[in-house]
C-alpha atoms as a PDB file:
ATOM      1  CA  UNK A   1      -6.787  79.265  -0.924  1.00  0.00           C
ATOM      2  CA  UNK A   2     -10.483  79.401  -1.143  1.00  0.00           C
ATOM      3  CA  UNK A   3     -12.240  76.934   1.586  1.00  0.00           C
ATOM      4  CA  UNK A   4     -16.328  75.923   1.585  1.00  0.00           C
ATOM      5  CA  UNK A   5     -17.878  73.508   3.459  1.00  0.00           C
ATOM      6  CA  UNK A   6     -20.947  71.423   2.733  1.00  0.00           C
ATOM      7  CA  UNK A   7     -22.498  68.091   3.358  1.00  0.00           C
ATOM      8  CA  UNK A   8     -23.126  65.149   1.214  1.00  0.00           C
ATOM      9  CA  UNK A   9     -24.521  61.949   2.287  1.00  0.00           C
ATOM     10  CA  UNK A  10     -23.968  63.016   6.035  1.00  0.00           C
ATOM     11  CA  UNK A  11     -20.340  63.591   5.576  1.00  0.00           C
ATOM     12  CA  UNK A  12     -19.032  66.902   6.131  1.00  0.00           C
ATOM     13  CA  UNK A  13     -16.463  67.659   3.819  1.00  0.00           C
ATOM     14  CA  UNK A  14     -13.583  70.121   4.207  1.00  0.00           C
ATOM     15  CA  UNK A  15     -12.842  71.751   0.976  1.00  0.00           C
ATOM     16  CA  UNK A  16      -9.832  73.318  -0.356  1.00  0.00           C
ATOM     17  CA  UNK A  17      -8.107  73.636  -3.547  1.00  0.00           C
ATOM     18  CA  UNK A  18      -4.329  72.313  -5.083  1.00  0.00           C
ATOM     19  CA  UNK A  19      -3.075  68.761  -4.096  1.00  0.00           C
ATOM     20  CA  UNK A  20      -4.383  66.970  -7.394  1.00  0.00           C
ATOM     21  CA  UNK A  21      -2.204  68.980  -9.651  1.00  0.00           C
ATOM     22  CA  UNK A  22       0.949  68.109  -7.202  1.00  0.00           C
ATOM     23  CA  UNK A  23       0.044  64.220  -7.639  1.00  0.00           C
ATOM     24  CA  UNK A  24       0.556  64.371 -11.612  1.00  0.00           C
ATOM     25  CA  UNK A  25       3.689  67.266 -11.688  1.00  0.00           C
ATOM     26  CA  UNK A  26       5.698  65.070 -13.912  1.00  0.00           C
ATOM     27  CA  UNK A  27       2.990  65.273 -16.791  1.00  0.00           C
ATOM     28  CA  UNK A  28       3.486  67.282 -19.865  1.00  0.00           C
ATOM     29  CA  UNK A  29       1.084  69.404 -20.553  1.00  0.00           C
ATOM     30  CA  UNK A  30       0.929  70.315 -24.675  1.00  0.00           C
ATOM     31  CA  UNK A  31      -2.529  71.684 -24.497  1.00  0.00           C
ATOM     32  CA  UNK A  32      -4.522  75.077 -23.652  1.00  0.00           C
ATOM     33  CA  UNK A  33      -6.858  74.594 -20.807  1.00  0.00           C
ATOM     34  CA  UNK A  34      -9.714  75.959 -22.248  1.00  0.00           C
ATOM     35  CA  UNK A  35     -35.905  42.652 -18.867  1.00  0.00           C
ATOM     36  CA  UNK A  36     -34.332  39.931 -17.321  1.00  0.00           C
ATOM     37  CA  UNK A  37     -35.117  39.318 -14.205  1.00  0.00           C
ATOM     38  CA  UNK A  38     -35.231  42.484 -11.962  1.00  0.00           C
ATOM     39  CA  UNK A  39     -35.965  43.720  -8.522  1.00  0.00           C
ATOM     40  CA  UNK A  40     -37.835  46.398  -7.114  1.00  0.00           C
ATOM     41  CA  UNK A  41     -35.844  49.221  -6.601  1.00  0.00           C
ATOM     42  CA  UNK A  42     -35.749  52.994  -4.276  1.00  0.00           C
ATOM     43  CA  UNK A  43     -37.138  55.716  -4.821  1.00  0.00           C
ATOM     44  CA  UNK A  44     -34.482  58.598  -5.238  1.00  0.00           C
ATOM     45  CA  UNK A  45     -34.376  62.001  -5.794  1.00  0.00           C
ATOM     46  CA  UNK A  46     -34.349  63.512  -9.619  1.00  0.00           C
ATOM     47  CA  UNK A  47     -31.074  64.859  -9.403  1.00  0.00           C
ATOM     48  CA  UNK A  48     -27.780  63.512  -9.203  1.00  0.00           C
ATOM     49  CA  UNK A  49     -26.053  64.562  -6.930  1.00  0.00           C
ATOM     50  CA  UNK A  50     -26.189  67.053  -3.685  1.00  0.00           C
ATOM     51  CA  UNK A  51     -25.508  70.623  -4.154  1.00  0.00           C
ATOM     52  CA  UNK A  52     -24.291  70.628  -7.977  1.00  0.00           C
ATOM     53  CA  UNK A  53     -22.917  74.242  -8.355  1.00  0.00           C
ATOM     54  CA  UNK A  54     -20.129  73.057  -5.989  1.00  0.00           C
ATOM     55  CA  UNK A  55     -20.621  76.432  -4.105  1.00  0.00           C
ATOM     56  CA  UNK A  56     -19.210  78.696  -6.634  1.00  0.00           C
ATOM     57  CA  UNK A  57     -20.965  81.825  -9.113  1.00  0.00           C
ATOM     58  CA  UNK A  58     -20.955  81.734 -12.202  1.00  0.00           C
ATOM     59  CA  UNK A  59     -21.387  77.833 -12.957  1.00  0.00           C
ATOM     60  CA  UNK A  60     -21.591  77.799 -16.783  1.00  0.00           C
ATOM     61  CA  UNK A  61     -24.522  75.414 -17.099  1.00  0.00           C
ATOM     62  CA  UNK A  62     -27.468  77.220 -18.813  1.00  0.00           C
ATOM     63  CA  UNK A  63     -28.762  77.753 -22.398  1.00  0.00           C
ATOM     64  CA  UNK A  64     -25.631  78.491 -25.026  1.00  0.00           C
ATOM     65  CA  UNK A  65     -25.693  81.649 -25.949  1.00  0.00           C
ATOM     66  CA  UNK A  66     -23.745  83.080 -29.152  1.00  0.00           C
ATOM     67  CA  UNK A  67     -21.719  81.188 -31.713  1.00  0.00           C
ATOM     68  CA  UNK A  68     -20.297  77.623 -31.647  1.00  0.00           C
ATOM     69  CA  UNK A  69     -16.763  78.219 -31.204  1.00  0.00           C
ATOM     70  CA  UNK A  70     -14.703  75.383 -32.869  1.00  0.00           C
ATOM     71  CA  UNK A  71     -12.994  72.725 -31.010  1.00  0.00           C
ATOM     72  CA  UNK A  72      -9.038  73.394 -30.157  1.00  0.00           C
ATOM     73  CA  UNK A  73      -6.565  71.079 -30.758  1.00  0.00           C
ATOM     74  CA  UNK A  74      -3.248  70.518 -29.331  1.00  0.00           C
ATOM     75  CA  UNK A  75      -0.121  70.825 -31.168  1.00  0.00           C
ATOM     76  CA  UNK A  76      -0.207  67.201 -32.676  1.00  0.00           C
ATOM     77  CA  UNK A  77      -3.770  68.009 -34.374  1.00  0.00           C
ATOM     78  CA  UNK A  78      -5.904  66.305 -31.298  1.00  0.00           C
ATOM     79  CA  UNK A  79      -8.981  67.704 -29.964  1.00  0.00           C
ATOM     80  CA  UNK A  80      -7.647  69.840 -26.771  1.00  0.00           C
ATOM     81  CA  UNK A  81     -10.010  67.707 -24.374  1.00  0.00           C
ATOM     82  CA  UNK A  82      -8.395  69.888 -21.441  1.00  0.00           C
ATOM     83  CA  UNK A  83     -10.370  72.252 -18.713  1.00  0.00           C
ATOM     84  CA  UNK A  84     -13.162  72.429 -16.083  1.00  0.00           C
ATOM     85  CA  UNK A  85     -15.979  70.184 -17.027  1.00  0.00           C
ATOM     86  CA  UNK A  86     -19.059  70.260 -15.070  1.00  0.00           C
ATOM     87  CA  UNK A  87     -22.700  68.775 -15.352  1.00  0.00           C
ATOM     88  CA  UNK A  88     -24.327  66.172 -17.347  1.00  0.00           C
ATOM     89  CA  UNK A  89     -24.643  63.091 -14.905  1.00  0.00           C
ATOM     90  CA  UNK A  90     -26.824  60.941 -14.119  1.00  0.00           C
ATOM     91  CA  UNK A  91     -27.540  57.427 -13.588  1.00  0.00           C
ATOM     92  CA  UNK A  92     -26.741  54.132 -15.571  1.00  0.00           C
ATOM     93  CA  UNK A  93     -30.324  53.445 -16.443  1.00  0.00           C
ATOM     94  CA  UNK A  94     -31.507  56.856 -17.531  1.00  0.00           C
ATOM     95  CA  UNK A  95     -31.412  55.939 -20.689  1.00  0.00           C
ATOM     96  CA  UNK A  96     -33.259  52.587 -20.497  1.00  0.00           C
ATOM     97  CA  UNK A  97     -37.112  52.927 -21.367  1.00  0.00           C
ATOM     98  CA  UNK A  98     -38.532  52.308 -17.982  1.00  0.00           C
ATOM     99  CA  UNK A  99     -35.252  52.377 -16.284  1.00  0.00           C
ATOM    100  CA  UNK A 100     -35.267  48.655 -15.369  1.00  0.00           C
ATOM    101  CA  UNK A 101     -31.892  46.875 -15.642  1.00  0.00           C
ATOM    102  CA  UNK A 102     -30.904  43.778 -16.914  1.00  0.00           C
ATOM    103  CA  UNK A 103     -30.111  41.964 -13.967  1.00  0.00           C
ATOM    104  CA  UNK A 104     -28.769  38.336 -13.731  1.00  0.00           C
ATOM    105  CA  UNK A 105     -30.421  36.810 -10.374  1.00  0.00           C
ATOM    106  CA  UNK A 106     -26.354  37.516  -8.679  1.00  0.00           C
ATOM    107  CA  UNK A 107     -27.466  41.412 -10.107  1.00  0.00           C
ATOM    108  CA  UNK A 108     -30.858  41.537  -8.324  1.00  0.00           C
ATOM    109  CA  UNK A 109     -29.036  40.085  -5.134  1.00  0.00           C
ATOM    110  CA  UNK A 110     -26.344  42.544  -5.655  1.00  0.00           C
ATOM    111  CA  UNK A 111     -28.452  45.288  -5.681  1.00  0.00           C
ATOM    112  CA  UNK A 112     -30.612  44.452  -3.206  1.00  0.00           C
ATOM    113  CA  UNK A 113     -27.480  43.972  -0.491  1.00  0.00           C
ATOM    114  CA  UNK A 114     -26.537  47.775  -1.875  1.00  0.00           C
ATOM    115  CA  UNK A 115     -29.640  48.784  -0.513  1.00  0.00           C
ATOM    116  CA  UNK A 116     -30.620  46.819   2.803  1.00  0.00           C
ATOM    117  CA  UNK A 117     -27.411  45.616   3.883  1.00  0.00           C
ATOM    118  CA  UNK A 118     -24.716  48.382   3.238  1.00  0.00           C
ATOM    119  CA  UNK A 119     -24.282  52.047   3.334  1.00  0.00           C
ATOM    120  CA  UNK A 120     -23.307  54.202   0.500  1.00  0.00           C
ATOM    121  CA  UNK A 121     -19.361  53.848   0.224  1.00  0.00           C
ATOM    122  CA  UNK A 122     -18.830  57.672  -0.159  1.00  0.00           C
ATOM    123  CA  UNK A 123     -20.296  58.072   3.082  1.00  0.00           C
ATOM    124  CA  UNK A 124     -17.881  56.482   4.484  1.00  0.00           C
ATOM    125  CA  UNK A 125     -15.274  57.689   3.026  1.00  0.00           C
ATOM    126  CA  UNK A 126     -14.231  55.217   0.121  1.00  0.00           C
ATOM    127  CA  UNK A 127     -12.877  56.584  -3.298  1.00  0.00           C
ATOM    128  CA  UNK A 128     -15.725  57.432  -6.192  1.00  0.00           C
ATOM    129  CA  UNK A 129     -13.949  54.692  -8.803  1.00  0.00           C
ATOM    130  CA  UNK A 130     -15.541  53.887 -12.360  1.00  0.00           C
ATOM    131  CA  UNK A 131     -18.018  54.557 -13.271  1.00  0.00           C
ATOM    132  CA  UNK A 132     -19.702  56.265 -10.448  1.00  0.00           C
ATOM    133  CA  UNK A 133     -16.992  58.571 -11.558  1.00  0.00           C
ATOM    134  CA  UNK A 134     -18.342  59.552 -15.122  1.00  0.00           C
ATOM    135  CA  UNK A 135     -22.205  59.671 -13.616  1.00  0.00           C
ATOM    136  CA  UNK A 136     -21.925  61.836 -11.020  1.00  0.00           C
ATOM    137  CA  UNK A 137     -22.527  65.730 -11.356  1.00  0.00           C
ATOM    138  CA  UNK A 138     -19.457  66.862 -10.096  1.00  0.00           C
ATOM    139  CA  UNK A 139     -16.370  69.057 -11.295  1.00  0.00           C
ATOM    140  CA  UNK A 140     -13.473  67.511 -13.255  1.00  0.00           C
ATOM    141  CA  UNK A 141     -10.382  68.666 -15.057  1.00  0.00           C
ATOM    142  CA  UNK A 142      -9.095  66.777 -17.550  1.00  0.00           C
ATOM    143  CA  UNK A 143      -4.914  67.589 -18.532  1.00  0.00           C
ATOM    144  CA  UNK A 144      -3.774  66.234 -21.347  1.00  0.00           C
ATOM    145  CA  UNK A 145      -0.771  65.296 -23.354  1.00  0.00           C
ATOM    146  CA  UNK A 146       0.584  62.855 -26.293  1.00  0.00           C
ATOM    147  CA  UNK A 147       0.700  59.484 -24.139  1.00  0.00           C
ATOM    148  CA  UNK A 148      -1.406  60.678 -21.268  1.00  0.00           C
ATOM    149  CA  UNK A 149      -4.485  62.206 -20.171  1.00  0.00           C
ATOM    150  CA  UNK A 150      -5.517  62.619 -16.473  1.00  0.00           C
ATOM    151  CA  UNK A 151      -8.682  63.439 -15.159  1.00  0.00           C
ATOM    152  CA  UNK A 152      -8.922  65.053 -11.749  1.00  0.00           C
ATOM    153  CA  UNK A 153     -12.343  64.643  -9.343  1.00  0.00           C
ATOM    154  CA  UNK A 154     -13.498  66.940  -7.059  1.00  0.00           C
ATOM    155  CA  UNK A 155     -15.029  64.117  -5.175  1.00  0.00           C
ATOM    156  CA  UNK A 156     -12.979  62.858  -3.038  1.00  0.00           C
ATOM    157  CA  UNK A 157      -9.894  64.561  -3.968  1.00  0.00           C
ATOM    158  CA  UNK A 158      -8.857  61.542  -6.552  1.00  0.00           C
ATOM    159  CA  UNK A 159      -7.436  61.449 -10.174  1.00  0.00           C
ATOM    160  CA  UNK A 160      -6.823  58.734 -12.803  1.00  0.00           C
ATOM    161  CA  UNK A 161      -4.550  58.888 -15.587  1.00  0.00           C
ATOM    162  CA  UNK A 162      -5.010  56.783 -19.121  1.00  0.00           C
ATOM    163  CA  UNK A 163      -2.266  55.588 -21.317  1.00  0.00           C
ATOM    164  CA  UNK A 164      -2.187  56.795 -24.472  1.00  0.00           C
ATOM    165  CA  UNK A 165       1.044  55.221 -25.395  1.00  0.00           C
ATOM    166  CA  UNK A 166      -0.094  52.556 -27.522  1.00  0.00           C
ATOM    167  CA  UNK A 167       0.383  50.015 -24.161  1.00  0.00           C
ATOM    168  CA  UNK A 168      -2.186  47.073 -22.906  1.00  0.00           C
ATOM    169  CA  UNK A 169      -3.748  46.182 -20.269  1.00  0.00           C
ATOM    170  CA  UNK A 170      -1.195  43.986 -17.459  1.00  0.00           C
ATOM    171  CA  UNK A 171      -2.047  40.318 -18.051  1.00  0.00           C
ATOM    172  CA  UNK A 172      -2.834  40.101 -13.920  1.00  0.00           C
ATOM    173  CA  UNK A 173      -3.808  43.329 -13.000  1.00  0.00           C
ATOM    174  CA  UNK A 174      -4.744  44.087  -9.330  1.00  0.00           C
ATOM    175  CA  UNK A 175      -7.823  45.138  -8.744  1.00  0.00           C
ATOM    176  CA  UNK A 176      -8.529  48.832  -8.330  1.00  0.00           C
ATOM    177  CA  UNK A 177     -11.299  51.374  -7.747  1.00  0.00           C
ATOM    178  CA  UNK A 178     -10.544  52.942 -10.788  1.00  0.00           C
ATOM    179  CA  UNK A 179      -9.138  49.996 -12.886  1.00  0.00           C
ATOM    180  CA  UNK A 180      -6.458  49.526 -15.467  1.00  0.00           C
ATOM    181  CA  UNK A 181      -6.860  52.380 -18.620  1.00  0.00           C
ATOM    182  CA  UNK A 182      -5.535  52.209 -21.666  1.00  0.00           C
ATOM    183  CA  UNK A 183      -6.540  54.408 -24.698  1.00  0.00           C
ATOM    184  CA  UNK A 184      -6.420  55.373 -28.431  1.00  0.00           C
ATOM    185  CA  UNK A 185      -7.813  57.750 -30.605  1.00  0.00           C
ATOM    186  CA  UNK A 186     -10.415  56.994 -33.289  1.00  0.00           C
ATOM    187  CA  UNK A 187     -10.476  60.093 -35.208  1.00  0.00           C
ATOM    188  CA  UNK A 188     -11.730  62.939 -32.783  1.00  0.00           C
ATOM    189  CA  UNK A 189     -12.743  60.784 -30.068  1.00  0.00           C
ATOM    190  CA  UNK A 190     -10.472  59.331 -27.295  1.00  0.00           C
ATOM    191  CA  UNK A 191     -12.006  55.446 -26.332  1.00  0.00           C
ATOM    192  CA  UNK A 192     -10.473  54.710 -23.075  1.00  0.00           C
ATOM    193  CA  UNK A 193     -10.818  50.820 -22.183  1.00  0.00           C
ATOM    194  CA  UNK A 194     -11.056  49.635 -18.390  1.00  0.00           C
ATOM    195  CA  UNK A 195     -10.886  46.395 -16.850  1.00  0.00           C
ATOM    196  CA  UNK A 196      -9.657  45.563 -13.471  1.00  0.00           C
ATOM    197  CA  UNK A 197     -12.362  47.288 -11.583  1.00  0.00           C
ATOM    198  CA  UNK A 198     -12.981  46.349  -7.758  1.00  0.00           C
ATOM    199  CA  UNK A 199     -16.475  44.575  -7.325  1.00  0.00           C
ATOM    200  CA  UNK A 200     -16.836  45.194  -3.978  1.00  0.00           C
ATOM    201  CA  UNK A 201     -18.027  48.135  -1.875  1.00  0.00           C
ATOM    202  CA  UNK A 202     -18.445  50.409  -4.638  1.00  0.00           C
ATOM    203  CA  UNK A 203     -21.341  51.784  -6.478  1.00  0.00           C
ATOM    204  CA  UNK A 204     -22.092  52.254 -10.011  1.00  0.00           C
ATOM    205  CA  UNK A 205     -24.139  55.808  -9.490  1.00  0.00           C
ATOM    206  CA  UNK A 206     -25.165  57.683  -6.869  1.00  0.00           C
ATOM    207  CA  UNK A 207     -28.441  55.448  -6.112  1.00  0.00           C
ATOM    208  CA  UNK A 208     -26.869  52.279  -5.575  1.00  0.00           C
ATOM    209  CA  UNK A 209     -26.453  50.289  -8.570  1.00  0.00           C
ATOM    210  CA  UNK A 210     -23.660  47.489  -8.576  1.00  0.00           C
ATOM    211  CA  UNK A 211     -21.161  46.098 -10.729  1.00  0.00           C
ATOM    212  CA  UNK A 212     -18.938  43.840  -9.968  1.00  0.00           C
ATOM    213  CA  UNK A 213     -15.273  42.735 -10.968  1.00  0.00           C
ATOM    214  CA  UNK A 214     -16.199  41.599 -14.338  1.00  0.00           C
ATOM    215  CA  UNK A 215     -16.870  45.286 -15.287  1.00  0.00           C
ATOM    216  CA  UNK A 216     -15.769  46.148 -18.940  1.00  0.00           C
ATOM    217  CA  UNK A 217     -15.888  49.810 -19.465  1.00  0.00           C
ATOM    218  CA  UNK A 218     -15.484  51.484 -22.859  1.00  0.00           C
ATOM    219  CA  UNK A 219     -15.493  55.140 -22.733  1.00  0.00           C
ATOM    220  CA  UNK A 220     -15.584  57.506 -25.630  1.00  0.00           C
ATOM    221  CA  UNK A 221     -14.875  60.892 -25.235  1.00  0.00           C
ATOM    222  CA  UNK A 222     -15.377  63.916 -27.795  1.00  0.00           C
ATOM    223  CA  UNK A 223     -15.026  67.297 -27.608  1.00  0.00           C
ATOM    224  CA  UNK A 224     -17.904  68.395 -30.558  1.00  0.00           C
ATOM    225  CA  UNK A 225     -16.931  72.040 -29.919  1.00  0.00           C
ATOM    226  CA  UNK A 226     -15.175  74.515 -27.416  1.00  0.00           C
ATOM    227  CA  UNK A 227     -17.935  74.451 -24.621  1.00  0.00           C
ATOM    228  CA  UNK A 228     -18.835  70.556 -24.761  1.00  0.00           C
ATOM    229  CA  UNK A 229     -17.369  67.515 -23.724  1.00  0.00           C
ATOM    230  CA  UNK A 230     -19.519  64.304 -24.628  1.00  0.00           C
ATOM    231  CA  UNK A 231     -19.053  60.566 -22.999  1.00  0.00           C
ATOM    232  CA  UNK A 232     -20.873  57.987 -24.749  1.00  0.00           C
ATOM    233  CA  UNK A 233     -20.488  54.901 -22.282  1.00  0.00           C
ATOM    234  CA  UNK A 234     -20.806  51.019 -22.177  1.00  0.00           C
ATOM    235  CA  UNK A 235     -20.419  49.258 -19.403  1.00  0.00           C
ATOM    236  CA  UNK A 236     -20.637  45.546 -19.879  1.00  0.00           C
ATOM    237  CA  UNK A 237     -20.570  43.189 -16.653  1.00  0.00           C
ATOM    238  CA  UNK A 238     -21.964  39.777 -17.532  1.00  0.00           C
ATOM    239  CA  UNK A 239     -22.251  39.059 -13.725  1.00  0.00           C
ATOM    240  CA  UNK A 240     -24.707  41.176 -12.746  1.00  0.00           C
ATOM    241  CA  UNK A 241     -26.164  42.354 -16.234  1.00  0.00           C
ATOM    242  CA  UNK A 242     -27.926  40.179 -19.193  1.00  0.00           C
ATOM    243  CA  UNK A 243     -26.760  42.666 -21.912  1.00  0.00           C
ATOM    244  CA  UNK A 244     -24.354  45.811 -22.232  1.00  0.00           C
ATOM    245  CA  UNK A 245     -25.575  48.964 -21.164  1.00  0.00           C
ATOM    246  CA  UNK A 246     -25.345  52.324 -22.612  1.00  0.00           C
ATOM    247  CA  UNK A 247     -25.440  55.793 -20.925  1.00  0.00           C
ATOM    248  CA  UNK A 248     -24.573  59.412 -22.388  1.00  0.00           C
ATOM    249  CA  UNK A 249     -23.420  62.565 -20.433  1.00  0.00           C
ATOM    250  CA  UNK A 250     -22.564  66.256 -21.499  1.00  0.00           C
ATOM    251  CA  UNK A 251     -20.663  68.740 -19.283  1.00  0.00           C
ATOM    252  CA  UNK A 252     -19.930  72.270 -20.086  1.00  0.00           C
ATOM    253  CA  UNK A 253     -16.804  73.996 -20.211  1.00  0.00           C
ATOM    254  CA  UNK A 254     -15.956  75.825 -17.007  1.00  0.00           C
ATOM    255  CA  UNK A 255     -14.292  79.259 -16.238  1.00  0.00           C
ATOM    256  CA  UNK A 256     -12.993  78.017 -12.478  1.00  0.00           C
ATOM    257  CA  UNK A 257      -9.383  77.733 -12.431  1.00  0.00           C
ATOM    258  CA  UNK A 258      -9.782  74.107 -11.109  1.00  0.00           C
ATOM    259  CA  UNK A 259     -11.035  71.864  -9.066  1.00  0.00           C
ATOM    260  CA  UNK A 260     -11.560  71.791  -5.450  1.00  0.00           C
ATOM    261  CA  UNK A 261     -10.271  69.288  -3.055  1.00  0.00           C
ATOM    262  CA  UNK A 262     -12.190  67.153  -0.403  1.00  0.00           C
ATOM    263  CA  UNK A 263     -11.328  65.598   2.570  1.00  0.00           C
ATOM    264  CA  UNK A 264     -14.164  63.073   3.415  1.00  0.00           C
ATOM    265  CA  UNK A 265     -13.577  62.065   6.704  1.00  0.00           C
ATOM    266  CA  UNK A 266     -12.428  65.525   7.928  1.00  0.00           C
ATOM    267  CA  UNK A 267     -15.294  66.777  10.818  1.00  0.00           C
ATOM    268  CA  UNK A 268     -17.779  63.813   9.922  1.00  0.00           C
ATOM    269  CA  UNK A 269     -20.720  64.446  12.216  1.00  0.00           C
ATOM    270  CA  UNK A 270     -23.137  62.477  10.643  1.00  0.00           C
ATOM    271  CA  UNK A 271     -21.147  58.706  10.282  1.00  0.00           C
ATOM    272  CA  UNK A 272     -23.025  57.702  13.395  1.00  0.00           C
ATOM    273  CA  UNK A 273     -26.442  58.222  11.436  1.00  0.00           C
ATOM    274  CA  UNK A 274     -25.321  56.486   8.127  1.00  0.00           C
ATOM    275  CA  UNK A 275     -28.067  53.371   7.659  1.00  0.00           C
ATOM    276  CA  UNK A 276     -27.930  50.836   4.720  1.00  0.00           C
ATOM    277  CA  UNK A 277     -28.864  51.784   0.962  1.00  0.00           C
ATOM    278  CA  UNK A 278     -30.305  55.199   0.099  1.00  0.00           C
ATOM    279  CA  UNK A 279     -31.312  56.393   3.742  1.00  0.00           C
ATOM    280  CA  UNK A 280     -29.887  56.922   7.223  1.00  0.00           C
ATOM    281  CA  UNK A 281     -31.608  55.323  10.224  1.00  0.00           C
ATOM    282  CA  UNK A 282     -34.081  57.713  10.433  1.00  0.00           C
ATOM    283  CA  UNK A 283     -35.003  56.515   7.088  1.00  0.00           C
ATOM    284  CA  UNK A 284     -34.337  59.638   4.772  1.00  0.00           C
ATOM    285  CA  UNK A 285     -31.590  60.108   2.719  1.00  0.00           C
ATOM    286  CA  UNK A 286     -28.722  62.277   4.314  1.00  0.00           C
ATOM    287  CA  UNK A 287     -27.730  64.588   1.430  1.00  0.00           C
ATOM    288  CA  UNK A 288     -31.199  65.883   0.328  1.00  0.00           C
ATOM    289  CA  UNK A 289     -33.674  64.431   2.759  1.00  0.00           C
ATOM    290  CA  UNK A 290     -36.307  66.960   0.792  1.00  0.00           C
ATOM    291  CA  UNK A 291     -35.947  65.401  -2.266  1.00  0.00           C
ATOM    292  CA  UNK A 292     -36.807  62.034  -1.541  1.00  0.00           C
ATOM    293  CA  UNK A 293     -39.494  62.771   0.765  1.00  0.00           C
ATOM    294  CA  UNK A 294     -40.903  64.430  -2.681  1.00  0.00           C
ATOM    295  CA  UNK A 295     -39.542  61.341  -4.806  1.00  0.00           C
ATOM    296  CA  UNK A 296     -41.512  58.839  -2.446  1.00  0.00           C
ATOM    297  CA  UNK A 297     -44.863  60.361  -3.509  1.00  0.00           C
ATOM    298  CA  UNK A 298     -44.080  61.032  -7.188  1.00  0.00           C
ATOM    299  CA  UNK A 299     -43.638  57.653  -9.735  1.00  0.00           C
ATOM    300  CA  UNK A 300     -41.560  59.949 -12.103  1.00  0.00           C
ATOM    301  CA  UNK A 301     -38.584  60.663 -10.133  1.00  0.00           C
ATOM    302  CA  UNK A 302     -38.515  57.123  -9.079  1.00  0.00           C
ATOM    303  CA  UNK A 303     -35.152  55.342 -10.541  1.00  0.00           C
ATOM    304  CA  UNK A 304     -34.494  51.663 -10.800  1.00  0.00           C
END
């Protein structure tokens, strides 16, 4: 078992790898791995997240080289969405000329508490969730099979798993981090549809955007060849946000046998120095205090 250490957000995170599988034993597995109004908003640094080659060689995230190799498919004819998938995130306005928000005056207010009044919840220690989960630039594996596909994070040592039985949503569904998933396939893309998200102390990126429990995710997911996994995602959440928004992200196909694991409260030095929004109390953030001493001086990397 391979261990590394690093920091993110000043927690220091013990990292190992194997529990995720052991949560989700009982799956099948038939495929080959292979504006409105708005509010002034932080600066924060241009990438999204702290140390993105999660500490290992060979991260495949540069410039294809040689030919497109075709999608595979499991046995029933599906696109194989299984592997490693790193890369691609982002925030939720990065593809919004300007990157100003929609907000609804509860949005602004929202946001505003996210970044005077409360820390960052991954710095102390609460789960990633939807659909901080699908923006941040972190390892996944995705394991498929007919009537279920799981995806495994890195961060925080968490999983999910969709139904792909043809089943609905619950009619009162408790509230989760992750929500309530159901899916279907539309041709070669899986749409996975999530309600039931938690509205309170979680994020919607890594800077600090909200959502709240009205959140209606629809996430569709392609596999357009062997290296390259595309989400094209809309979040609606008439509480906080005039109008759907739309976001994009590509990762690449991975060689890593899987992901790590993370145990966030495990030797947390730093919880002492955690401060409200984007910064600790000595007013820099804690992952990458370099980059937003840089991202205070320079309009472009500023994101709203």
């Amino acid at each position: 078992m391979q261990i590394r250490q690093f920091i993110y957000r000043g927690s220091r995170l013990i990292v190992s790898c194997g529990v995720l599988l052991a949560a989700l034993a009982g799956l099948v597995v038939l495929c080959v791995p292979a504006s409105a109004q708005s509010a002034p908003e932080a600066a924060a640094p241009s990438g999204a997240s702290a140390n993105p080659d999660g500490g290992r060689r060979g991260r495949n995230g540069g410039a294809d080289a040689g030919p497109v190799l075709p999608t595979p498919r499991t046995a029933d004819g599906k696109p194989d969405l299984s592997g490693v998938w790193d890369g691609g995130g982002g925030y939720i306005n990065k593809e919004i000329p300007g990157g100003q928000l929609p907000y609804t005056p509860a949005g602004v207010a929202a946001y505003q508490y996210n970044m005077t009044q409360a820390p960052d919840p991954q710095s102390v220690c609460i789960i990633v969730g939807q659909p901080r989960a699908d923006m941040d630039n972190r390892p996944f594996e995705i394991v498929q099979s007919p009537d279920r596909v799981a995806f495994l994070y890195e961060r925080d040592a968490t999983f999910r798993v969709i139904r792909v039985d043809g089943s609905s949503h619950p009619a009162d569904p408790e509230l989760t981090f992750f929500g309530d998933a159901v899916a279907k396939w539309d041709g070669d893309t899986l749409v996975v549809d999530v309600t039931a998200l938690k509205g309170d102390k979680v994020w919607s990126d890594n800077v600090g955007h909200p959502h709240s429990d009205q959140t209606h995710l629809i996430e569709r997911w392609s596999r357009p060849d062997k290296n390259h996994l595309f989400l094209d995602l809309t979040i609606e959440d008439p509480k906080y946000y005039t109008k759907p928004i739309h976001v994009t992200r590509t990762s690449r196909l991975q060689s890593w046998p899987g992901v790590g694991e993370e145990a966030c409260d495990e030797n947390n030095v730093d919880g002492a120095h955690l401060g409200p929004g984007l910064g600790t109390k000595d007013g820099t953030r804690g992952f990458d205090k370099s980059a937003v001493q840089r991202s205070a001086t320079s309009p472009a990397t500023t994101n709203q």
